[in-house]
C-alpha atoms as a PDB file:
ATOM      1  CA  UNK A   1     169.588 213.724 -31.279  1.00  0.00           C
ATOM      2  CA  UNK A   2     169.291 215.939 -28.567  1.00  0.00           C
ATOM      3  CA  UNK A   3     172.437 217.245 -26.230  1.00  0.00           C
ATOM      4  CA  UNK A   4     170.422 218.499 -23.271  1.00  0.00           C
ATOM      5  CA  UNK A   5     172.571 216.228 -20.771  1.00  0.00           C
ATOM      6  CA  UNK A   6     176.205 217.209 -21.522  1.00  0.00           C
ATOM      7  CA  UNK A   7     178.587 217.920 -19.133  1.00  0.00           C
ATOM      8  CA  UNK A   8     176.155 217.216 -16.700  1.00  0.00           C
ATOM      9  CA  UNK A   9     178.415 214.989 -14.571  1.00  0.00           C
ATOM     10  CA  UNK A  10     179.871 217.742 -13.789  1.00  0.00           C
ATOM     11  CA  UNK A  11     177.542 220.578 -12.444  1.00  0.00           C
ATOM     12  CA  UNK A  12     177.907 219.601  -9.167  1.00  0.00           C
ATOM     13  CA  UNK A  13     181.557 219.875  -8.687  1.00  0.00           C
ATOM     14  CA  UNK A  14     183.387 223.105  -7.629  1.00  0.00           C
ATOM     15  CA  UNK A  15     183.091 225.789 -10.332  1.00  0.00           C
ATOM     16  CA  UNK A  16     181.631 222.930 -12.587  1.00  0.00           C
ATOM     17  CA  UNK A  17     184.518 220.865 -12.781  1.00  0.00           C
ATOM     18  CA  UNK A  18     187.336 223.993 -13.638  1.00  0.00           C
ATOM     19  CA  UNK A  19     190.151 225.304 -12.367  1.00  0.00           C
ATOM     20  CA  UNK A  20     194.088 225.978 -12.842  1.00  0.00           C
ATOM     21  CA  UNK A  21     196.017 222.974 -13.755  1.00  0.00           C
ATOM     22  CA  UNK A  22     198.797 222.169 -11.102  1.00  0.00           C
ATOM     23  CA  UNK A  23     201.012 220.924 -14.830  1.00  0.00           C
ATOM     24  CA  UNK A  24     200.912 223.074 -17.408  1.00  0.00           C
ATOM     25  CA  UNK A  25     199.453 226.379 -14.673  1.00  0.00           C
ATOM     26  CA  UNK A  26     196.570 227.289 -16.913  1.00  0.00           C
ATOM     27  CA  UNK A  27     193.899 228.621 -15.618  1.00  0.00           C
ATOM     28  CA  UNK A  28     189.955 228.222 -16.406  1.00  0.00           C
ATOM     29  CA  UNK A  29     190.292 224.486 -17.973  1.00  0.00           C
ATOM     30  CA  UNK A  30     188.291 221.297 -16.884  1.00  0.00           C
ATOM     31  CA  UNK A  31     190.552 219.771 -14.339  1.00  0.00           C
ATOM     32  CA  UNK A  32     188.688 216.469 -13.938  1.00  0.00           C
ATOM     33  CA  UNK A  33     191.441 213.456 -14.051  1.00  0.00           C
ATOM     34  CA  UNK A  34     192.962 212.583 -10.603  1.00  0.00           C
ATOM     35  CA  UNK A  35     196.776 211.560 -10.856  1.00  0.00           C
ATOM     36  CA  UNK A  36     198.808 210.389  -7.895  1.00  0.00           C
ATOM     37  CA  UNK A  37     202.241 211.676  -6.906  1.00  0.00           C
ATOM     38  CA  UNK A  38     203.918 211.790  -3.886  1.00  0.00           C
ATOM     39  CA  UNK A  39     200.960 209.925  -1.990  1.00  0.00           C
ATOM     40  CA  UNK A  40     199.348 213.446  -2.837  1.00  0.00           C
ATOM     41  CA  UNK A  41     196.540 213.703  -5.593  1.00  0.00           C
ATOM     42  CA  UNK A  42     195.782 216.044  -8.211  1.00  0.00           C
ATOM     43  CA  UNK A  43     193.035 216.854 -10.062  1.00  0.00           C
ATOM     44  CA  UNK A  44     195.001 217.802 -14.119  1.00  0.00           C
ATOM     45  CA  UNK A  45     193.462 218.511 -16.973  1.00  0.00           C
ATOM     46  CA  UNK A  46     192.766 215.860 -19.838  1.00  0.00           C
ATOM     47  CA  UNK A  47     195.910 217.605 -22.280  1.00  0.00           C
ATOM     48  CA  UNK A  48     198.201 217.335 -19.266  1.00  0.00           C
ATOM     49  CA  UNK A  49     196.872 213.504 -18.467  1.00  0.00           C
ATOM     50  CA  UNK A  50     197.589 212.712 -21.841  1.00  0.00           C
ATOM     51  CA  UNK A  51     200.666 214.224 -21.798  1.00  0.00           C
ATOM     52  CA  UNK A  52     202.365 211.864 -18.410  1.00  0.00           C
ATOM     53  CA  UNK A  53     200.700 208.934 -19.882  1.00  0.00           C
ATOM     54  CA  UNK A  54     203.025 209.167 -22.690  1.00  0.00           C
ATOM     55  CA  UNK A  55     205.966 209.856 -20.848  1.00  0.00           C
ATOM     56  CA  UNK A  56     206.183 214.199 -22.366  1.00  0.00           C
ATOM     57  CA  UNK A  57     205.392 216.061 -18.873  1.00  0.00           C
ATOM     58  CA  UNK A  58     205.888 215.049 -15.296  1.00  0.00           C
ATOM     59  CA  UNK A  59     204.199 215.905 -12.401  1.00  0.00           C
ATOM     60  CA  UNK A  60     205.112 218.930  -9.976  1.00  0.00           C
ATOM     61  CA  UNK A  61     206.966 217.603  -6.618  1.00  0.00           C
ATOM     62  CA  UNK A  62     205.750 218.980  -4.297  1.00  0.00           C
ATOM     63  CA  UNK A  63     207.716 218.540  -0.820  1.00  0.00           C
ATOM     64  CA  UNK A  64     206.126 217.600   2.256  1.00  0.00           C
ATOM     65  CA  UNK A  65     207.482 219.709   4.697  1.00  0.00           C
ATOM     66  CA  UNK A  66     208.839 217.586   8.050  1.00  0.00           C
ATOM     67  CA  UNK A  67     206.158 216.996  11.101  1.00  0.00           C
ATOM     68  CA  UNK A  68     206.738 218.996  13.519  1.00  0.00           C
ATOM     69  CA  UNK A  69     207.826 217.117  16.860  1.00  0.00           C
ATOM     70  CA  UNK A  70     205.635 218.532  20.107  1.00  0.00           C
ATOM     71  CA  UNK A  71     207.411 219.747  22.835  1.00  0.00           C
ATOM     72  CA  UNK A  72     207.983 218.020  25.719  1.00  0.00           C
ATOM     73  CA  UNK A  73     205.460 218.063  28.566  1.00  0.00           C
ATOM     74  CA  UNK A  74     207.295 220.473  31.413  1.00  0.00           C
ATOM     75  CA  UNK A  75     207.339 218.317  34.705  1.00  0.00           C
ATOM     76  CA  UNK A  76     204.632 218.236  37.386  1.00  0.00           C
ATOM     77  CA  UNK A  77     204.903 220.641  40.204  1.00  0.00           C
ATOM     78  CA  UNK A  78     205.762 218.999  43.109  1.00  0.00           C
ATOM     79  CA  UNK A  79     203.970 218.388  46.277  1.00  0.00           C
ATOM     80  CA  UNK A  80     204.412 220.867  48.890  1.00  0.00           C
ATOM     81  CA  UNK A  81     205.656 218.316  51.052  1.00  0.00           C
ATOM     82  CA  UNK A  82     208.521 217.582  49.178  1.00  0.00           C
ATOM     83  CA  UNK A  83     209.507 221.129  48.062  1.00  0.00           C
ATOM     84  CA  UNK A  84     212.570 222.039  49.830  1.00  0.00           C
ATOM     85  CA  UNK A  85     210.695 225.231  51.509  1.00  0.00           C
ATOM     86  CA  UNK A  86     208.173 223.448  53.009  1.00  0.00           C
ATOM     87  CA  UNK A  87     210.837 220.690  54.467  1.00  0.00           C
ATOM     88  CA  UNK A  88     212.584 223.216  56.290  1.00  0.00           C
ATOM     89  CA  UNK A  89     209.503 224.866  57.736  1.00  0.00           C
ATOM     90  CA  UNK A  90     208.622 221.301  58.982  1.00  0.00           C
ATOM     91  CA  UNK A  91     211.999 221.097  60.390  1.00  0.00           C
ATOM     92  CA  UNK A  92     211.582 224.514  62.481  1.00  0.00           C
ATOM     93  CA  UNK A  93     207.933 223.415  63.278  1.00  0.00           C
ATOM     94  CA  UNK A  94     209.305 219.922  65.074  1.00  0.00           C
ATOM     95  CA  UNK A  95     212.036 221.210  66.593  1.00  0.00           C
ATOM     96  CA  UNK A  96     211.217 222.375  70.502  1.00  0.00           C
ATOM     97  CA  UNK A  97     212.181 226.543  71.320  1.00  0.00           C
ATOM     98  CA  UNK A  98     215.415 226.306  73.722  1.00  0.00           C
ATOM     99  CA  UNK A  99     214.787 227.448  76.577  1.00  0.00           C
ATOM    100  CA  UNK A 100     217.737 229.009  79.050  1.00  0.00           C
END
């Protein structure tokens, strides 16, 4: 029989389906198997899968580093009516020039 259609699946993945392993850090080996580990997923290869499934390697933790908290919004300027510069020119500009 014919083998004209192996490892076909995988042609049209990113460098045909290789890559390092984020396990055992080889490089160049089919990394096709998903795992989930700290809600983050990695694609391992199939020695590496075998491996965690039967309890010999774990997974790399990998931290997640803290969200970073925005700064706070500076507060809007204030109207010019209400700026104490413009309240005392308003004050000079009511008052009445004495006259002697």
């Amino acid at each position: 029989m014919s083998k004209a259609h192996r490892g076909k699946g995988i042609l049209d993945q990113f460098a045909h389906g290789r890559g390092k392993c984020p396990v055992c850090e080889r490089s160049g080996v089919k990394v096709l198997y998903e795992q989930e580990a700290g809600g983050q997923k990695f694609k391992i290869c199939k020695i590496c899968r075998a491996a965690i499934k039967n309890g010999k390697k774990k997974l790399p933790v990998v931290e997640i580093p803290a969200p970073v908290e925005a700064p706070k919004p500076a507060e809007a300027p204030k109207p010019a009516a209400e700026t104490p510069v413009a309240a005392e020119t308003e004050v000079k500009e009511e008052a009445p020039p004495a006259e002697a």
